[in-house]
Protein backbone atom coordinates (compact mmCIF):
# COMPACT_ATOMS: atom_id res chain seq x y z
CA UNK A 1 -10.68 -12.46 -77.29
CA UNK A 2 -6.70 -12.47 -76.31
CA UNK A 3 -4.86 -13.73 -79.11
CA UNK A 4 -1.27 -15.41 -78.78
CA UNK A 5 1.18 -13.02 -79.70
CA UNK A 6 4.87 -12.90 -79.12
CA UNK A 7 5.10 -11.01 -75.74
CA UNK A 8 2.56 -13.48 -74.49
CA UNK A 9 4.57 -16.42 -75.27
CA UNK A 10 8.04 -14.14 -74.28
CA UNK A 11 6.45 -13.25 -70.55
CA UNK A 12 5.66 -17.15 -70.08
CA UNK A 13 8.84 -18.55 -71.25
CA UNK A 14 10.59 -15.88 -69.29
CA UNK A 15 8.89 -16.52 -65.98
CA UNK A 16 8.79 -20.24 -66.48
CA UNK A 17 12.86 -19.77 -66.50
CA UNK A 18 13.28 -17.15 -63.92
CA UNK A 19 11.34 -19.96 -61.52
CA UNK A 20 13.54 -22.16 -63.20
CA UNK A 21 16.50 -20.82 -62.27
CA UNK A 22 15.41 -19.62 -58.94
CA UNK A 23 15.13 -23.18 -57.53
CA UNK A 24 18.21 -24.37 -59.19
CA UNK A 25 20.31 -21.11 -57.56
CA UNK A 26 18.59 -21.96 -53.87
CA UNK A 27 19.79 -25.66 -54.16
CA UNK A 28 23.19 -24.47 -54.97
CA UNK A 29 23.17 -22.06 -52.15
CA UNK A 30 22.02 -24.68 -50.01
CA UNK A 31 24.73 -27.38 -50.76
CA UNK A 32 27.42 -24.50 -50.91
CA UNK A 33 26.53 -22.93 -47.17
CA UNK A 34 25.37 -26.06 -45.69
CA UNK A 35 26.77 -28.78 -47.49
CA UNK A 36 26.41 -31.12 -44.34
CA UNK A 37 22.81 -30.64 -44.02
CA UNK A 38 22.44 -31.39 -47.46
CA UNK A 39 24.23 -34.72 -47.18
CA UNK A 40 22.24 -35.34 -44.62
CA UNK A 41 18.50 -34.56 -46.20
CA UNK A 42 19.59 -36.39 -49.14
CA UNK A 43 20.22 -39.17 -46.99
CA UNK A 44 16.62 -38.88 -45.35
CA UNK A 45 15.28 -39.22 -49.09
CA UNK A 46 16.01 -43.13 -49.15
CA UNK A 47 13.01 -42.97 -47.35
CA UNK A 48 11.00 -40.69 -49.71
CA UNK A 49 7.23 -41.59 -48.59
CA UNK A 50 7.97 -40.91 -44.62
CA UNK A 51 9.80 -37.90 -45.59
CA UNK A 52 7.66 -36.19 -47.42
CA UNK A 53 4.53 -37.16 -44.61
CA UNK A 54 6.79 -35.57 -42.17
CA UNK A 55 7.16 -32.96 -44.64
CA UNK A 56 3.36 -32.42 -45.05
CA UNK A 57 3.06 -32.85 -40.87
CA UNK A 58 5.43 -29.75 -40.62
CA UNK A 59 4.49 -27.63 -43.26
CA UNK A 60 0.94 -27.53 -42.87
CA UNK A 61 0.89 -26.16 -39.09
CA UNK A 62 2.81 -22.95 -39.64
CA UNK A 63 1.37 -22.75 -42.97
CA UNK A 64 -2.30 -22.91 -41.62
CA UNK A 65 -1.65 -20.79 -39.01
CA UNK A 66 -0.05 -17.98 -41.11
CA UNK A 67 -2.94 -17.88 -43.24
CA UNK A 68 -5.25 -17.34 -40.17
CA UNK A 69 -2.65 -14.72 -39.04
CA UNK A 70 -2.88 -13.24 -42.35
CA UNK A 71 -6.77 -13.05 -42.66
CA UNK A 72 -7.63 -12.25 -39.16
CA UNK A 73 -5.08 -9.90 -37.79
CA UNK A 74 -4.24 -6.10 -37.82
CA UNK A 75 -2.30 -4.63 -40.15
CA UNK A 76 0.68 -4.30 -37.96
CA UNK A 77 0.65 -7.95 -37.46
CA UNK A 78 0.28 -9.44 -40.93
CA UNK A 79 3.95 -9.97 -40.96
CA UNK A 80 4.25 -12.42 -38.25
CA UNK A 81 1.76 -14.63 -41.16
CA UNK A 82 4.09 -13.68 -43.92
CA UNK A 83 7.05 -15.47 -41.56
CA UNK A 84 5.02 -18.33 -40.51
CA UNK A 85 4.17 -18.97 -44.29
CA UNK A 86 7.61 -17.96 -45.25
CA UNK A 87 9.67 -20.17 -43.06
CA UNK A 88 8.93 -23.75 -43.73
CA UNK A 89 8.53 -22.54 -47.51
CA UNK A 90 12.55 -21.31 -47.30
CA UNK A 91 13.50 -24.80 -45.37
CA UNK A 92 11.29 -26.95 -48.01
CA UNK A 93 13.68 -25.43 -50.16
CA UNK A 94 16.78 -25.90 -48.40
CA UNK A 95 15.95 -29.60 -47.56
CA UNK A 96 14.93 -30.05 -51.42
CA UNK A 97 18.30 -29.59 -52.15
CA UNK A 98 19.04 -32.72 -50.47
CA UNK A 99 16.59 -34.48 -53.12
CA UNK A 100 18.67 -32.20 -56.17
CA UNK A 101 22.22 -33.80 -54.47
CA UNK A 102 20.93 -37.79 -54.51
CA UNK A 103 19.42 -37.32 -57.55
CA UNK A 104 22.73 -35.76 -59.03
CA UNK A 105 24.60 -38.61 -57.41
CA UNK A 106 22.66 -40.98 -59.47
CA UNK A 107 24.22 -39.10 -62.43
CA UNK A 108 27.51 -39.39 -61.80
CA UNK A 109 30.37 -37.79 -63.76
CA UNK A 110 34.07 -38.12 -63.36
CA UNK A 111 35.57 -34.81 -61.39
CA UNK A 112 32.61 -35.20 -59.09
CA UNK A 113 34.63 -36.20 -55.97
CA UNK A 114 37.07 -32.64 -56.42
CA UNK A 115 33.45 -30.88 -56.97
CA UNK A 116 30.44 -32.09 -55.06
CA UNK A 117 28.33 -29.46 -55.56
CA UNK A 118 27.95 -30.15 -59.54
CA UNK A 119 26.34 -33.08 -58.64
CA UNK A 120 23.80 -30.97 -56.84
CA UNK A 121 23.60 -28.75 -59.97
CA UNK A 122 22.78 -32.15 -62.26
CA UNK A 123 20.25 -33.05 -59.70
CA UNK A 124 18.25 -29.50 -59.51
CA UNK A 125 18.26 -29.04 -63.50
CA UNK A 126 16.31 -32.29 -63.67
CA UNK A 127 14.76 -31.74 -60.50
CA UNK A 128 13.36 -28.35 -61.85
CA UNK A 129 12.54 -29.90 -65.23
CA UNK A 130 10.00 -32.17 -63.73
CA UNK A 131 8.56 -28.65 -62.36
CA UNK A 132 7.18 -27.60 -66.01
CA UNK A 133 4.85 -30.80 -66.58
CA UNK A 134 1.91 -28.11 -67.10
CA UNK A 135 -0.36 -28.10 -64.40
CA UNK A 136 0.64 -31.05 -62.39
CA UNK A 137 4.03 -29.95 -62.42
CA UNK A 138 2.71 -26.65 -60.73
CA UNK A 139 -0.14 -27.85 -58.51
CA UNK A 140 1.67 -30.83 -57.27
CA UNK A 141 5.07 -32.10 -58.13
CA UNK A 142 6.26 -28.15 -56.79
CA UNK A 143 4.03 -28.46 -53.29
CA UNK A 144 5.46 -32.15 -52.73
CA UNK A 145 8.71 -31.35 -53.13
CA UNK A 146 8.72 -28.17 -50.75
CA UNK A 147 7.17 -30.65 -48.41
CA UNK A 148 9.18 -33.38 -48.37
CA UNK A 149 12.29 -30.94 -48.37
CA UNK A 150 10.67 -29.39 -45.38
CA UNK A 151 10.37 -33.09 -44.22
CA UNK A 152 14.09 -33.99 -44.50
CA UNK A 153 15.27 -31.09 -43.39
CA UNK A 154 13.22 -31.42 -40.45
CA UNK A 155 14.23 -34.88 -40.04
CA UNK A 156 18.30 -34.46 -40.54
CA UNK A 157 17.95 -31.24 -38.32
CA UNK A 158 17.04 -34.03 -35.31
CA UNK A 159 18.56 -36.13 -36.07
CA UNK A 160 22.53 -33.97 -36.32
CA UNK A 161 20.79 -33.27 -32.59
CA UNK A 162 21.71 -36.17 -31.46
CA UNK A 163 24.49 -37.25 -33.14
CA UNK A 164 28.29 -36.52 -32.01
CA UNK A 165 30.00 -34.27 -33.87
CA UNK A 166 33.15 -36.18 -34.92
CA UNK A 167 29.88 -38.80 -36.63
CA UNK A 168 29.30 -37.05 -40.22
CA UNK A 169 28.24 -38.41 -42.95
CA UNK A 170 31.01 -39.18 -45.68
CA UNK A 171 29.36 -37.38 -48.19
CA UNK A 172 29.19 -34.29 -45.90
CA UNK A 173 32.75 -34.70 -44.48
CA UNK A 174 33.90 -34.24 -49.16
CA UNK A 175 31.86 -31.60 -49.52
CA UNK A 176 32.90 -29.69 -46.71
CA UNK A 177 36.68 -31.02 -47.39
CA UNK A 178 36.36 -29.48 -51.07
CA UNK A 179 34.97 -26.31 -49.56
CA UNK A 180 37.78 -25.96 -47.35
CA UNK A 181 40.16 -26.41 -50.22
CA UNK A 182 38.91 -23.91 -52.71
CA UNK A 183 38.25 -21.11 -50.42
CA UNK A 184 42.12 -21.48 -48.67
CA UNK A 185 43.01 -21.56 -52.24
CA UNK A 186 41.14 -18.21 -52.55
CA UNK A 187 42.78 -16.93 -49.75
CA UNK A 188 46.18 -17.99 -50.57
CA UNK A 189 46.30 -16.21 -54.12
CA UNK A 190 44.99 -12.55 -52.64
């Protein structure tokens, strides 16, 4: 019989965070490298239920097919599974931060227009908080949200296709604006 005893409760708490913190820091990532992408998957999320069955339509292919890869092929080859698996999980989480940005928008704060990306910070802390509902935070809210990430990134990835370039989206066109600022700023005081 395992009893509880402090480094039990200490190795949950402290992988509960470091997941925690991982999916906030990949949001941020997101909305700081591609900021316009962002704007645009968090657009795609006023549609939530066709974006996350688009999601669920792109995910499961590569997915599926990287666990065959995985079960049925030499050695040498496992790592083309790994990628297949790996990809759509690393643009679920990219597109996600799309979801993180609206639902920091809804929570807005004055400064917010001179630094978009806190919004994007507000949205993944409660974003990630819905994460640690115990088991349905893990076993569903987690897969749904990779998905429908996948989904709008999928989505805002066609549809910048066929857009013009001079056509971004407002939100896109601050981000990237306050971007611009604070790294000439950067540049200006080396």
């Amino acid at each position: 019989m395992e009893y509880i005893t402090t480094a039990n409760v200490l190795v949950w708490f402290l992988m509960a965070l470091g997941v925690f913190l991982m999916f906030v820091s990949y949001w941020l990532a997101a909305a700081a490298l591609v900021p316009a992408h962002v704007a645009r998957c968090a657009e795609k999320f006023g549609r939530p239920v066709v974006t996350t069955g688009l999601g669920l339509l792109v995910v499961a292919v590569p997915i599926g097919l990287g666990v065959v890869v995985l079960n049925a092929a030499p050695a040498a080859l496992k790592w083309t599974g790994v990628f297949l698996i790996g990809v759509p999980l690393f643009g679920g989480l990219v597109g996600s931060a799309g979801l993180a940005y609206r639902i920091g928008l809804g929570l807005p704060v004055p400064g917010d227009d001179e630094r978009p990306w806190r919004a994007v910070g507000r949205g993944g802390v409660v974003l990630a908080l819905t994460f640690l509902l115990p088991v349905l935070g893990q076993l569903l809210v987690i897969p749904l949200v990779l998905a429908a990430g996948a989904g709008a990134g999928f989505w805002a990835w066609l549809s910048a296709r066929r857009r013009k370039p001079e056509e971004v989206l407002p939100e896109a066109a601050i981000v990237v604006a306050a971007s611009a600022e604070v790294i000439s700023a950067g540049v200006s005081e080396s």
